[in-house]
C-alpha atoms as a PDB file:
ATOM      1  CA  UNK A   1       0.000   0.000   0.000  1.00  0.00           C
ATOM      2  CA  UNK A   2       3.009   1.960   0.253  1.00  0.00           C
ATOM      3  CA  UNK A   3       2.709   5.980   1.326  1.00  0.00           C
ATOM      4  CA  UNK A   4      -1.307   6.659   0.392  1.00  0.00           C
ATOM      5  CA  UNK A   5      -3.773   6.627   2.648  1.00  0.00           C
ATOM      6  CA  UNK A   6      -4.581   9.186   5.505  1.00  0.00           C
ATOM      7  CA  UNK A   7      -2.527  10.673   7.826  1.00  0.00           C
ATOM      8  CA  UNK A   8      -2.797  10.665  11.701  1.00  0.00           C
ATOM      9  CA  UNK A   9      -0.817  10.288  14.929  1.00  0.00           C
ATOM     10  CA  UNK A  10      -1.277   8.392  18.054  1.00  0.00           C
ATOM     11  CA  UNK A  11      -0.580   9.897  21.712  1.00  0.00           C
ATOM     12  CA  UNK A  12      -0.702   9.218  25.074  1.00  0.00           C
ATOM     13  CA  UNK A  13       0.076  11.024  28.045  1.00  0.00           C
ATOM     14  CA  UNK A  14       3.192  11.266  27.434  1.00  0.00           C
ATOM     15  CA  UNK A  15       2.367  14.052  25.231  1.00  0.00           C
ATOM     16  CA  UNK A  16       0.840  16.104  27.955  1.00  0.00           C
ATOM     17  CA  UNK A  17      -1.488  18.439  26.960  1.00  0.00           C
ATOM     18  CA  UNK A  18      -1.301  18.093  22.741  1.00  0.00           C
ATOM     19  CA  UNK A  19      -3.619  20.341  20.991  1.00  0.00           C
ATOM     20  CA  UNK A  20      -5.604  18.351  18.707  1.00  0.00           C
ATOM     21  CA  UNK A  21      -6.449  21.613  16.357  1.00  0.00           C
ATOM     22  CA  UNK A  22      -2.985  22.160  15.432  1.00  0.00           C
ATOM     23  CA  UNK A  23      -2.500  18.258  14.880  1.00  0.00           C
ATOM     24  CA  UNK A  24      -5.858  18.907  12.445  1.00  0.00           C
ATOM     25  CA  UNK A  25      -4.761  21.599  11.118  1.00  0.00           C
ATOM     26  CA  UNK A  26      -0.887  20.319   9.944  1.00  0.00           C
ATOM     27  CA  UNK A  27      -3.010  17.889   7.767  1.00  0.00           C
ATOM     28  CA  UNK A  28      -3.239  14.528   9.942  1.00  0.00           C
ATOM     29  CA  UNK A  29      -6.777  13.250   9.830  1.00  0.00           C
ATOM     30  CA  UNK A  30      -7.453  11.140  12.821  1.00  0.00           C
ATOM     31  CA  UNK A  31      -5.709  10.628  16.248  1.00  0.00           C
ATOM     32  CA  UNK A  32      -4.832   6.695  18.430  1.00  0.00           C
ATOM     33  CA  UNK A  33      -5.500   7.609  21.996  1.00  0.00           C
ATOM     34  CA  UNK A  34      -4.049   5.675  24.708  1.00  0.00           C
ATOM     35  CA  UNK A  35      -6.720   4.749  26.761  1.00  0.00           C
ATOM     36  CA  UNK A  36      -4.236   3.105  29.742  1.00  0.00           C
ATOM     37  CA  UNK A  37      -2.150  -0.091  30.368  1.00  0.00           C
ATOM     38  CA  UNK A  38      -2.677  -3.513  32.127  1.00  0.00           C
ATOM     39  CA  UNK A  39      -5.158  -4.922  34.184  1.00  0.00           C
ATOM     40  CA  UNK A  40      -8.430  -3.246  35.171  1.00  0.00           C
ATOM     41  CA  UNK A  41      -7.240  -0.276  37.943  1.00  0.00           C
ATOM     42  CA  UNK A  42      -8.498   2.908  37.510  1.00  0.00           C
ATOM     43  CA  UNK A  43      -4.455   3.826  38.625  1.00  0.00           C
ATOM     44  CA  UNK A  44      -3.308   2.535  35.517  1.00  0.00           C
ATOM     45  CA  UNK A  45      -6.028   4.682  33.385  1.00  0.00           C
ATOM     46  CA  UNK A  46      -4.154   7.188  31.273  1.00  0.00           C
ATOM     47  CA  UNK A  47      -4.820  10.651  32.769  1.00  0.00           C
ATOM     48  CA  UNK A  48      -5.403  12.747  29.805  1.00  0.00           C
ATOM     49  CA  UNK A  49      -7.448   9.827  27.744  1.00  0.00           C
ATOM     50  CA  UNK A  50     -11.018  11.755  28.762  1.00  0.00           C
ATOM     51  CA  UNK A  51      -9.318  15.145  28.014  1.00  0.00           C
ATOM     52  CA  UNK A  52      -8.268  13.966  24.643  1.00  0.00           C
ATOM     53  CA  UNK A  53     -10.994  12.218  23.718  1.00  0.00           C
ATOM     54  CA  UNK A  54     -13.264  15.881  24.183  1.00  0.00           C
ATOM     55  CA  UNK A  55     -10.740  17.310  22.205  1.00  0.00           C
ATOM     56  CA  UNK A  56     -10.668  15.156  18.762  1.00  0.00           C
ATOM     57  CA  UNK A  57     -14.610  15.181  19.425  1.00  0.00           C
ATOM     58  CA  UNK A  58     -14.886  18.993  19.697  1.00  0.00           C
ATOM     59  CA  UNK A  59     -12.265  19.381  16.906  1.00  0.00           C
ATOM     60  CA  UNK A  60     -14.686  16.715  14.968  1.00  0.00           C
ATOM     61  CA  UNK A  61     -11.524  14.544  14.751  1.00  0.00           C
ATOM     62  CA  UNK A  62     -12.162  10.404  13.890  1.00  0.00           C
ATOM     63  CA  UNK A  63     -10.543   8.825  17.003  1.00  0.00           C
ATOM     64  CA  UNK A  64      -9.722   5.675  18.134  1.00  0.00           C
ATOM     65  CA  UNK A  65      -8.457   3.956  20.957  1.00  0.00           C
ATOM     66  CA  UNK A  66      -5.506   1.397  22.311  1.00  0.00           C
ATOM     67  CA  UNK A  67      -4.234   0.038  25.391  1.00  0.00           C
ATOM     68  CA  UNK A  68      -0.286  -1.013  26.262  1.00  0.00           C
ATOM     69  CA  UNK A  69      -0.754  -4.760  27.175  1.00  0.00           C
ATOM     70  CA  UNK A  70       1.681  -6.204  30.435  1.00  0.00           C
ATOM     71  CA  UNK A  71      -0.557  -9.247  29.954  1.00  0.00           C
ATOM     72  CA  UNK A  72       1.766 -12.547  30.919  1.00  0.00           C
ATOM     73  CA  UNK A  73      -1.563 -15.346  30.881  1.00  0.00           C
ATOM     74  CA  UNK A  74      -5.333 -15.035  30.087  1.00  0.00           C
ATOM     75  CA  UNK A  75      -6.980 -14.033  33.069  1.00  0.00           C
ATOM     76  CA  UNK A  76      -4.272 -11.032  32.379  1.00  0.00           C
ATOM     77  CA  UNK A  77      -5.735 -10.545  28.778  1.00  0.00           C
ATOM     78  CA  UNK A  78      -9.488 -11.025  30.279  1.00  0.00           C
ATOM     79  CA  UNK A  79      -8.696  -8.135  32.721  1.00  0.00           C
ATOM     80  CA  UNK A  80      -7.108  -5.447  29.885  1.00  0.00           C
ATOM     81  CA  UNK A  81      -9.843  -5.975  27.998  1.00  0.00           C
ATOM     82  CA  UNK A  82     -12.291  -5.050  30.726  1.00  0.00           C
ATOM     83  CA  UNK A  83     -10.218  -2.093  31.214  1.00  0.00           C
ATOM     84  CA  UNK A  84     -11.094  -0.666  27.580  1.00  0.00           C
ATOM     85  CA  UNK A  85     -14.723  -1.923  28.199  1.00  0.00           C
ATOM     86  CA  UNK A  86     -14.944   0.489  31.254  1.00  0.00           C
ATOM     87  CA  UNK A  87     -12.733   3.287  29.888  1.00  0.00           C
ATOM     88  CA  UNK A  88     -15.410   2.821  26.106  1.00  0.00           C
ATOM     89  CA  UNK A  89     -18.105   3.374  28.308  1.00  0.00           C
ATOM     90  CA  UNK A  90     -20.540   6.141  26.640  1.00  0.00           C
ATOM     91  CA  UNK A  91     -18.426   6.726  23.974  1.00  0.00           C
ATOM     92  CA  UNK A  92     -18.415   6.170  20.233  1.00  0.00           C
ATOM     93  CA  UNK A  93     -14.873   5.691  18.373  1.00  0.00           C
ATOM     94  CA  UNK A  94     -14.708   5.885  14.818  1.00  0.00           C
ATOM     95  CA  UNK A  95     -11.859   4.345  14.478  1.00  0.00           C
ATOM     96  CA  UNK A  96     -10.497   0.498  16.014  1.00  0.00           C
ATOM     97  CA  UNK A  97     -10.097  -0.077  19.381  1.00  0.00           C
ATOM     98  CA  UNK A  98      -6.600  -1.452  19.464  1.00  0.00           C
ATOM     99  CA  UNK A  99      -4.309  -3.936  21.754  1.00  0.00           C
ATOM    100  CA  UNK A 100      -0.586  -2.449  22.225  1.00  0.00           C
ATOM    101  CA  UNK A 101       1.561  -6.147  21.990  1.00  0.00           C
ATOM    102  CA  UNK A 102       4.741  -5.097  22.560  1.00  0.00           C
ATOM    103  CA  UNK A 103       7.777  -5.623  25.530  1.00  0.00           C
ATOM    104  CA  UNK A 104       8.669  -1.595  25.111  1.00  0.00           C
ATOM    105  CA  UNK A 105      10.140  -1.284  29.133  1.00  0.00           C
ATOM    106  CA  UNK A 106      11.395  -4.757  29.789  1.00  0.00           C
ATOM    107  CA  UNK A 107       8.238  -5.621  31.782  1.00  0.00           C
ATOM    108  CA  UNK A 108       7.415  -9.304  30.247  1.00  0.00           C
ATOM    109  CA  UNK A 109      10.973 -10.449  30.221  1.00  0.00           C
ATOM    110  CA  UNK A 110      11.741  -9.066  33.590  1.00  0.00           C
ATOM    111  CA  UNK A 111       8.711 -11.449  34.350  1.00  0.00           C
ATOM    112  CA  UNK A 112       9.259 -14.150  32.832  1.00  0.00           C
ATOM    113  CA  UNK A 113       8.212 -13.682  28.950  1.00  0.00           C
ATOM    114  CA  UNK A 114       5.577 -16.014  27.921  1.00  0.00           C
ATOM    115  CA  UNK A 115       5.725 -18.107  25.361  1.00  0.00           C
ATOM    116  CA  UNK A 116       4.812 -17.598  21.327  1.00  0.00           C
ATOM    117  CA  UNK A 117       1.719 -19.560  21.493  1.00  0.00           C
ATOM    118  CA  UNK A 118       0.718 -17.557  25.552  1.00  0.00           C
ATOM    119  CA  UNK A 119       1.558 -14.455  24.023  1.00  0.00           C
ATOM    120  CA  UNK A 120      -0.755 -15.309  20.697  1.00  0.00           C
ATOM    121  CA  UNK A 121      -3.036 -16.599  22.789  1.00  0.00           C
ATOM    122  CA  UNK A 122      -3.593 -13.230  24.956  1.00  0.00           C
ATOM    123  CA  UNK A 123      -4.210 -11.658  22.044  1.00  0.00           C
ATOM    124  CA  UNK A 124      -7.009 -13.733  20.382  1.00  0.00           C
ATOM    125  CA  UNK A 125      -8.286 -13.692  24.096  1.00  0.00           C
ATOM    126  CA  UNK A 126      -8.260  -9.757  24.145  1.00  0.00           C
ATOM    127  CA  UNK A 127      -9.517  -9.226  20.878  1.00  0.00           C
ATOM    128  CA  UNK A 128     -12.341 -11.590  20.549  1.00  0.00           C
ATOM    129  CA  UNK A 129     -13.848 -10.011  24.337  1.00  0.00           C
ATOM    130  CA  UNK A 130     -13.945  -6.673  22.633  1.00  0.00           C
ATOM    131  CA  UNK A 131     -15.578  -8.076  19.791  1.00  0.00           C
ATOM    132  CA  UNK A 132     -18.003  -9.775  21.755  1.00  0.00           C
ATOM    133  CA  UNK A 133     -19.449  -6.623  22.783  1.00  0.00           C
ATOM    134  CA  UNK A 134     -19.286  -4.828  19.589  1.00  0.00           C
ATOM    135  CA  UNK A 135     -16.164  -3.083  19.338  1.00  0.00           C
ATOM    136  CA  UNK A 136     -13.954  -3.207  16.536  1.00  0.00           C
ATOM    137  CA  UNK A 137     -10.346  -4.523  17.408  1.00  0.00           C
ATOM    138  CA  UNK A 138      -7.336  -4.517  16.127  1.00  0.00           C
ATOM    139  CA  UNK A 139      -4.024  -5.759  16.835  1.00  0.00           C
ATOM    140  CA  UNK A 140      -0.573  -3.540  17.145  1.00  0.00           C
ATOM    141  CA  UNK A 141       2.086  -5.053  16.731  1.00  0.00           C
ATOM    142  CA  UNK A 142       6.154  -3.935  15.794  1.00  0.00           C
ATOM    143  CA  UNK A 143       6.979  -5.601  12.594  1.00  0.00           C
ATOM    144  CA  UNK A 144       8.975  -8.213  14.349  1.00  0.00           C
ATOM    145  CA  UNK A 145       6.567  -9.208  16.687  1.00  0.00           C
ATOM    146  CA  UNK A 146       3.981  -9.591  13.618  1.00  0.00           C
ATOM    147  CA  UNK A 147       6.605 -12.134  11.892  1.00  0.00           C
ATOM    148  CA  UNK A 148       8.178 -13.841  14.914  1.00  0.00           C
ATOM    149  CA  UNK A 149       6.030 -13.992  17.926  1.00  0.00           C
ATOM    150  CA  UNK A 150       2.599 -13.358  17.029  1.00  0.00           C
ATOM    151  CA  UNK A 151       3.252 -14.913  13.296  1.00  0.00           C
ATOM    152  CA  UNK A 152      -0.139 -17.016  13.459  1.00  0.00           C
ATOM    153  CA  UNK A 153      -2.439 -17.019  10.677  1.00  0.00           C
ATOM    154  CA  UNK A 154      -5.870 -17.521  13.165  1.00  0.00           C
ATOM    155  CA  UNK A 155      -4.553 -13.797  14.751  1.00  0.00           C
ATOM    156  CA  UNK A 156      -3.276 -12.014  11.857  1.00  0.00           C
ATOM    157  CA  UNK A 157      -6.317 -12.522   9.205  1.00  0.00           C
ATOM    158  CA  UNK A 158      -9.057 -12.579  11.766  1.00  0.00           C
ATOM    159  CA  UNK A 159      -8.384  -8.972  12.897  1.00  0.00           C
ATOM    160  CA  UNK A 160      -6.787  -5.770  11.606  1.00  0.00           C
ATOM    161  CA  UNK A 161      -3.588  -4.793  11.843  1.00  0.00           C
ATOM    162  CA  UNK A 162      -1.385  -1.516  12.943  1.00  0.00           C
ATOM    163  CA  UNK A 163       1.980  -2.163  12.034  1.00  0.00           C
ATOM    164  CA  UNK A 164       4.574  -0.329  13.756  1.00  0.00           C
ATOM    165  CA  UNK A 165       8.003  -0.279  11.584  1.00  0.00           C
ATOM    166  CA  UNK A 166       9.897   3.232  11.631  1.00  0.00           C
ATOM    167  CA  UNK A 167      11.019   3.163   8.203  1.00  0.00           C
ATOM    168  CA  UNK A 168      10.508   4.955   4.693  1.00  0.00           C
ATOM    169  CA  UNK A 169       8.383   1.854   3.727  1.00  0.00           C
ATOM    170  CA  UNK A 170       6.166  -1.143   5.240  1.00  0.00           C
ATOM    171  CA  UNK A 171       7.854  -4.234   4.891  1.00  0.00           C
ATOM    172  CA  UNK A 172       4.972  -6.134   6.610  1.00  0.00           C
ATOM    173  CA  UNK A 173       3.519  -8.817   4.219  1.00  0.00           C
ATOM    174  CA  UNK A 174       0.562  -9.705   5.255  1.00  0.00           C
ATOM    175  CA  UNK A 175      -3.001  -7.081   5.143  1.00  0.00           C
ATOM    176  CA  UNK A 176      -3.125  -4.249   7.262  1.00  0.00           C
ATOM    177  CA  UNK A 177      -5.212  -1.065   8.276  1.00  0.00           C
ATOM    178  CA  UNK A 178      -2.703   1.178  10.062  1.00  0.00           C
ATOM    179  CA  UNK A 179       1.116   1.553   9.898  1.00  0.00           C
ATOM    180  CA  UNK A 180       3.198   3.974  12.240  1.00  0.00           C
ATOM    181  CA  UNK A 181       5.796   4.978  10.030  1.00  0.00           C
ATOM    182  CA  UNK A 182       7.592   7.492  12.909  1.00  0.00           C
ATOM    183  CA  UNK A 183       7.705   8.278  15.989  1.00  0.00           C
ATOM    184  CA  UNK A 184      11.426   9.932  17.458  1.00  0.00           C
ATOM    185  CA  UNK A 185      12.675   8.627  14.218  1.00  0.00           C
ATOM    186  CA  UNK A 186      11.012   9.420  11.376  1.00  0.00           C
ATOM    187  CA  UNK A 187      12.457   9.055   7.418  1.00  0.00           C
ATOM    188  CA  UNK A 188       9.151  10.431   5.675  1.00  0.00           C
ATOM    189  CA  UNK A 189       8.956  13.577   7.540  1.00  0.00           C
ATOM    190  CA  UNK A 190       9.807  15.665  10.131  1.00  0.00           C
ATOM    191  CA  UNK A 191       9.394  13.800  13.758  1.00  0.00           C
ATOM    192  CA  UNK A 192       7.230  16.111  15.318  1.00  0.00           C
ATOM    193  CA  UNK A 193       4.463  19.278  14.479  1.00  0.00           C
ATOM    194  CA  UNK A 194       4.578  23.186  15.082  1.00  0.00           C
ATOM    195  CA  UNK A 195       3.023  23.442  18.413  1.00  0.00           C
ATOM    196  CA  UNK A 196       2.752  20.176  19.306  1.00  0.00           C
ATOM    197  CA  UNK A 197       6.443  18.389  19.751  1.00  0.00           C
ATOM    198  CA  UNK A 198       7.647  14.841  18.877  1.00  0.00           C
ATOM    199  CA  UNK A 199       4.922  12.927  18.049  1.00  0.00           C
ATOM    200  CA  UNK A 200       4.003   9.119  16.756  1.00  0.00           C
ATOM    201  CA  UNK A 201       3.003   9.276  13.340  1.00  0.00           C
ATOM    202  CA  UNK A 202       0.541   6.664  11.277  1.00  0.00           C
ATOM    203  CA  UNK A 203      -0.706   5.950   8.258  1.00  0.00           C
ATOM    204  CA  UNK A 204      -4.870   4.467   7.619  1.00  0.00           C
ATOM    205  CA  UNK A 205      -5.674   2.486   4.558  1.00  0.00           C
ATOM    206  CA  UNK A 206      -9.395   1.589   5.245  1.00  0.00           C
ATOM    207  CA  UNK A 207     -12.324   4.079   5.596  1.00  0.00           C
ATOM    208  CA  UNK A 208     -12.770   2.622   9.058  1.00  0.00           C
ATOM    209  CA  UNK A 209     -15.514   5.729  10.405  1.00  0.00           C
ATOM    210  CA  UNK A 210     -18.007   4.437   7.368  1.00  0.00           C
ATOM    211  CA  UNK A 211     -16.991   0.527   8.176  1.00  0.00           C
ATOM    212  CA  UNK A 212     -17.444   1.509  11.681  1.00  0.00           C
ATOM    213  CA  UNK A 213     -21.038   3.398  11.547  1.00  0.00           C
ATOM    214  CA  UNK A 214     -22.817   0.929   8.817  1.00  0.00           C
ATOM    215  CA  UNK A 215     -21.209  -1.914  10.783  1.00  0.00           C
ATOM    216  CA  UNK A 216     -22.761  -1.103  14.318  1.00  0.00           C
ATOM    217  CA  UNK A 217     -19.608  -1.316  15.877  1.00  0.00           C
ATOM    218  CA  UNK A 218     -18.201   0.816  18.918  1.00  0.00           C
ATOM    219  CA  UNK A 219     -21.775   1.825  20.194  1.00  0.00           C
ATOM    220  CA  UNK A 220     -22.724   3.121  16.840  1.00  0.00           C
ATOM    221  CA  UNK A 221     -26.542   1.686  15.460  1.00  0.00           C
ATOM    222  CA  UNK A 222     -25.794  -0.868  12.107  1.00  0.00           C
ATOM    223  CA  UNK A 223     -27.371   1.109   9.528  1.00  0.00           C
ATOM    224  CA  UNK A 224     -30.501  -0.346   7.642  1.00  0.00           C
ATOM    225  CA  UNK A 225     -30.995  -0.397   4.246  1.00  0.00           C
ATOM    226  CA  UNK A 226     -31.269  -2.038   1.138  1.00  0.00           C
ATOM    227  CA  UNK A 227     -27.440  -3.685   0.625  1.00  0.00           C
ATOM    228  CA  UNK A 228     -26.438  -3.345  -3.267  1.00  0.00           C
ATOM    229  CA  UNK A 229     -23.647  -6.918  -2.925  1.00  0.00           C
ATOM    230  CA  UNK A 230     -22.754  -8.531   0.111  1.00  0.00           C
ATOM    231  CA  UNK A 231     -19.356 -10.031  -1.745  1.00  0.00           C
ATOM    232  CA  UNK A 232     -17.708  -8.425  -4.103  1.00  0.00           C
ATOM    233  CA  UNK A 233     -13.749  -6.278  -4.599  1.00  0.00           C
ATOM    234  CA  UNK A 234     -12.893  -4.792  -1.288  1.00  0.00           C
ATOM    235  CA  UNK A 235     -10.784  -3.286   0.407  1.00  0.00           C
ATOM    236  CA  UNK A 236      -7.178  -4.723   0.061  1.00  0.00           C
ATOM    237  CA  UNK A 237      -8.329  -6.588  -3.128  1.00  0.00           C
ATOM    238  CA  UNK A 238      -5.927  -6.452  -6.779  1.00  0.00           C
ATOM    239  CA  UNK A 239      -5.468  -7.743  -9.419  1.00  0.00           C
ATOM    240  CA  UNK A 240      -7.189  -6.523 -13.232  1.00  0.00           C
ATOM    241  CA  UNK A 241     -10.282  -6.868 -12.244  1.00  0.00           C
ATOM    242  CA  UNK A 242      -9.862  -4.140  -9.830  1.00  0.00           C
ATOM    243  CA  UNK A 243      -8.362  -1.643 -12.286  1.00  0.00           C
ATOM    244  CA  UNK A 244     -11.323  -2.317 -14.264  1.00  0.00           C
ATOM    245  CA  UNK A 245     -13.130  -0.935 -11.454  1.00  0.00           C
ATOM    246  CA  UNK A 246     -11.369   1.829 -10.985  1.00  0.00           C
ATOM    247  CA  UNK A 247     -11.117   2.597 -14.404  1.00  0.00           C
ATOM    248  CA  UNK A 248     -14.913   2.696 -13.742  1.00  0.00           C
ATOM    249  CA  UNK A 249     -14.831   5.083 -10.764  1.00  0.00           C
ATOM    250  CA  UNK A 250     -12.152   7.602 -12.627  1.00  0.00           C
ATOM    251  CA  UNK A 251     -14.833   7.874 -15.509  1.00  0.00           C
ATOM    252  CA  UNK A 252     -17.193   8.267 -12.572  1.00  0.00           C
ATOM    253  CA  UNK A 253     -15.455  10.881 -11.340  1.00  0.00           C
ATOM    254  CA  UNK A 254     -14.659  12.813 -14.761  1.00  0.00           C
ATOM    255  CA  UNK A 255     -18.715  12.727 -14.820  1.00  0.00           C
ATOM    256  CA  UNK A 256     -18.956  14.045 -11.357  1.00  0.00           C
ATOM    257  CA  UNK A 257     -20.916  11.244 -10.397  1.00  0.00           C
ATOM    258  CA  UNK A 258     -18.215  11.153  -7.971  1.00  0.00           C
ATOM    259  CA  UNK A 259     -15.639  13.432  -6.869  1.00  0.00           C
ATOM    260  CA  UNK A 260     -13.199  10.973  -4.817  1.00  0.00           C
ATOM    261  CA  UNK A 261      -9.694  10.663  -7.057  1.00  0.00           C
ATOM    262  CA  UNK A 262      -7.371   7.569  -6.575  1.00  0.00           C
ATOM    263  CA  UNK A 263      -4.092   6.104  -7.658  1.00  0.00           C
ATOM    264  CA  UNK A 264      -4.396   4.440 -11.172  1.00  0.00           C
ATOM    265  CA  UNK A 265      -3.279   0.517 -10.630  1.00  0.00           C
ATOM    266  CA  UNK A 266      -4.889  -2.709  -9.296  1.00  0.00           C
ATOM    267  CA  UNK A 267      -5.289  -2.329  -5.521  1.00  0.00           C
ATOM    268  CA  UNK A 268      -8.206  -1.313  -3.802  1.00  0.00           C
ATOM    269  CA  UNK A 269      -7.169   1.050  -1.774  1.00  0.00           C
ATOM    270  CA  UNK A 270      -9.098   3.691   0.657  1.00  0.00           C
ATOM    271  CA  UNK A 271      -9.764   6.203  -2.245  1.00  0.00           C
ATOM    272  CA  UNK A 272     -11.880   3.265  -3.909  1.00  0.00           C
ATOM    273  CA  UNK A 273     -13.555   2.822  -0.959  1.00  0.00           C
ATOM    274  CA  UNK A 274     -14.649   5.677  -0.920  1.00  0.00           C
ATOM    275  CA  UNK A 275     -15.546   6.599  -4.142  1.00  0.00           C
ATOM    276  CA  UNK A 276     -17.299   3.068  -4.064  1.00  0.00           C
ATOM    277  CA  UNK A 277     -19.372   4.469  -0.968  1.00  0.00           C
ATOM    278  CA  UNK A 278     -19.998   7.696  -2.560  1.00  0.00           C
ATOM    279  CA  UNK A 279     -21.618   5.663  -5.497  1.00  0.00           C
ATOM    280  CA  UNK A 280     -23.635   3.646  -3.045  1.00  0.00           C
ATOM    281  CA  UNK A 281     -25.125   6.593  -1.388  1.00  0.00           C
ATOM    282  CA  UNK A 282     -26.207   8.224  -4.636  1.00  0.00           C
ATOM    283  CA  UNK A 283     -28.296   4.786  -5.082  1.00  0.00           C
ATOM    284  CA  UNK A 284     -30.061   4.615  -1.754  1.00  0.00           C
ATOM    285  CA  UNK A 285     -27.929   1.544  -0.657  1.00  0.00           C
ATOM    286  CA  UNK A 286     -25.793   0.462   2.387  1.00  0.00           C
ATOM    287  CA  UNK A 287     -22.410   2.274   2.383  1.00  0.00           C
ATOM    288  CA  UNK A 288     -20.286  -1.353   3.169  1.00  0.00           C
ATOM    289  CA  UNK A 289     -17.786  -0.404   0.478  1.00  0.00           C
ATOM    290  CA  UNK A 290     -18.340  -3.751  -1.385  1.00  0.00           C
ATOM    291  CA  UNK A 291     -18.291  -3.798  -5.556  1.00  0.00           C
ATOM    292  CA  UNK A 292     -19.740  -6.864  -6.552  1.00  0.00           C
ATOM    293  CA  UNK A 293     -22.110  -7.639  -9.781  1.00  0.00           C
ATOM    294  CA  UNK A 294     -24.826  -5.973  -9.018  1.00  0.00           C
ATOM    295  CA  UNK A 295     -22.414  -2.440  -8.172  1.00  0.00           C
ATOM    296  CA  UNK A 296     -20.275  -2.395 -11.305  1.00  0.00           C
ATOM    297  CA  UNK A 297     -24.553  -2.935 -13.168  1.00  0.00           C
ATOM    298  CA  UNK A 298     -25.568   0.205 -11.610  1.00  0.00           C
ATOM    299  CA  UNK A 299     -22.258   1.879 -11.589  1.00  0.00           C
ATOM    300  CA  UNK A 300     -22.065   1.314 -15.646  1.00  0.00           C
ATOM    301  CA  UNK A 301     -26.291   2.498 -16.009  1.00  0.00           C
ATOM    302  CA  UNK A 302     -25.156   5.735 -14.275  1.00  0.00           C
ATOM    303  CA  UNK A 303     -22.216   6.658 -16.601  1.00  0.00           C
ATOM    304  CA  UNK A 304     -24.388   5.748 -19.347  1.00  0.00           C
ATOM    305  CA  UNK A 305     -26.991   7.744 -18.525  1.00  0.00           C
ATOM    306  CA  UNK A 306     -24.455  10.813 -17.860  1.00  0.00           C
ATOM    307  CA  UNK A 307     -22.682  10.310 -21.196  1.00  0.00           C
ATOM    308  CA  UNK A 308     -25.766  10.674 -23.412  1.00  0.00           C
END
């Protein structure tokens, strides 16, 4: 996916204060807040989540959520994820709720650093109890970690990914939503913003505040309507078939049918979800960002009908 998609930044106390307006207004799109780390005690909250969270929501910034994980066995994993669960409480992310896997301070292997399969394990664990209640998860993960210790297929294609590699390029193989690119070091830009200071920045491939909101996930009512395809391209999809599409959706646009542009080759990437949306709307259908038959039908009646 390489440097599209959306900018944003992630933060945690450790910011202090940050001013979400000038992070909006130096061009980054949505904001990661730390929510807090380990178990379920309100000491280990992060004390400027609830201040942050006002701010991206005054500033009418998407915003997600994450919390640092010193889980070393289940009932660990069972009580982070009732942590986010109370922390969530009466709010409504538009972006994932994700699980910080990571050994940043030392912590698990001054503790005795579980195993591959524990520390897989606490993460399926994690994940699937925020699930259960209707969030929408997703793993973090350094790009080691992803290949070495948490390399198992039922984790890494049964939720998204945030890939954290410092680096002018993602070297991660498998699919992913989110990549922080910088934090202290950063080779794509500068490592921090006018006003602001140092400051972790990411990357989003997928339109996740429309996959969010027509989902019904993180408190948000699944919206109701007629759905155009339930299978179909999709995000993350390639190949010729998918150029065809956006082919499609460039003609669309050049028609102003649409008015979302994209990068010209075979992926579908977060402009084509959109534009794919954008399409859907003008029909009366679900927004779930799927092109299947029945889209590219309607799609093609609409050009035709501009053309004449």
């Amino acid at each position: 996916m390489g440097l599209s998609g959306k900018k944003g930044v992630d933060i945690s106390s450790l910011n202090g204060n940050v001013s979400i307006e000038k992070i909006k207004n130096a061009g980054y799109n949505f904001v990661m807040i730390r929510c807090g780390y380990g178990s379920d005690l309100t000491v280990q909250d992060d004390n400027q989540f609830e201040n942050n969270v006002k701010k991206c929501e005054a500033a009418g910034v998407p915003w997600g959520a994450y919390l640092y994980s010193y889980a070393l066995n289940i009932e660990d994993a069972v009580s982070e994820a009732r942590h986010v669960i109370r922390l969530l409480k009466g709010k409504k992310p538009t972006m994932p709720v994700a699980f910080d896997m990571e050994d940043a301070d030392g912590y698990k292997r001054r503790n005795g650093m579980p195993s591959d399969k524990m520390l897989v394990d606490i993460c399926k664990r994690f994940l699937a109890e925020l699930k259960r209640v209707g969030y929408y998860p997703m793993l973090y993960a350094s790009l080691s970690w992803l290949n070495n210790q948490l390399n198992d297929p039922g984790l890494l294609n049964a939720y998204d990914v945030w890939v954290a590699q410092w680096n002018s390029t993602c070297d991660y193989r498998g699919n992913y939503g989110l990549w922080q690119y910088g934090g202290e070091t950063n080779f794509l830009e500068s490592n921090s913003i006018s006003g602001v200071g140092v400051i972790d920045k990411d990357k989003c491939y997928k339109d996740y505040p429309t996959i969010i909101k027509n989902g019904g996930y993180n408190g948000w009512k699944k919206q109701s309507g007629k759905v155009l395809d339930e299978t179909g391209y999709k995000m993350l999809d390639r190949g010729t078939g998918v150029l065809a599409l956006k082919e499609m959706l460039l003609l669309a646009r050049q028609l102003k049918i649409t008015n979302q542009g994209m990068d010209e080759n075979g992926v579908f990437g977060d402009g084509t979800q959109i534009a794919v949306n954008q399409v859907l709307k003008k029909g009366g259908y679900v927004q779930n960002g799927i092109a299947g038959d029945n889209f590219i039908k309607y799609l093609a009646k609409l050009i035709r009908e501009k053309a004449k």
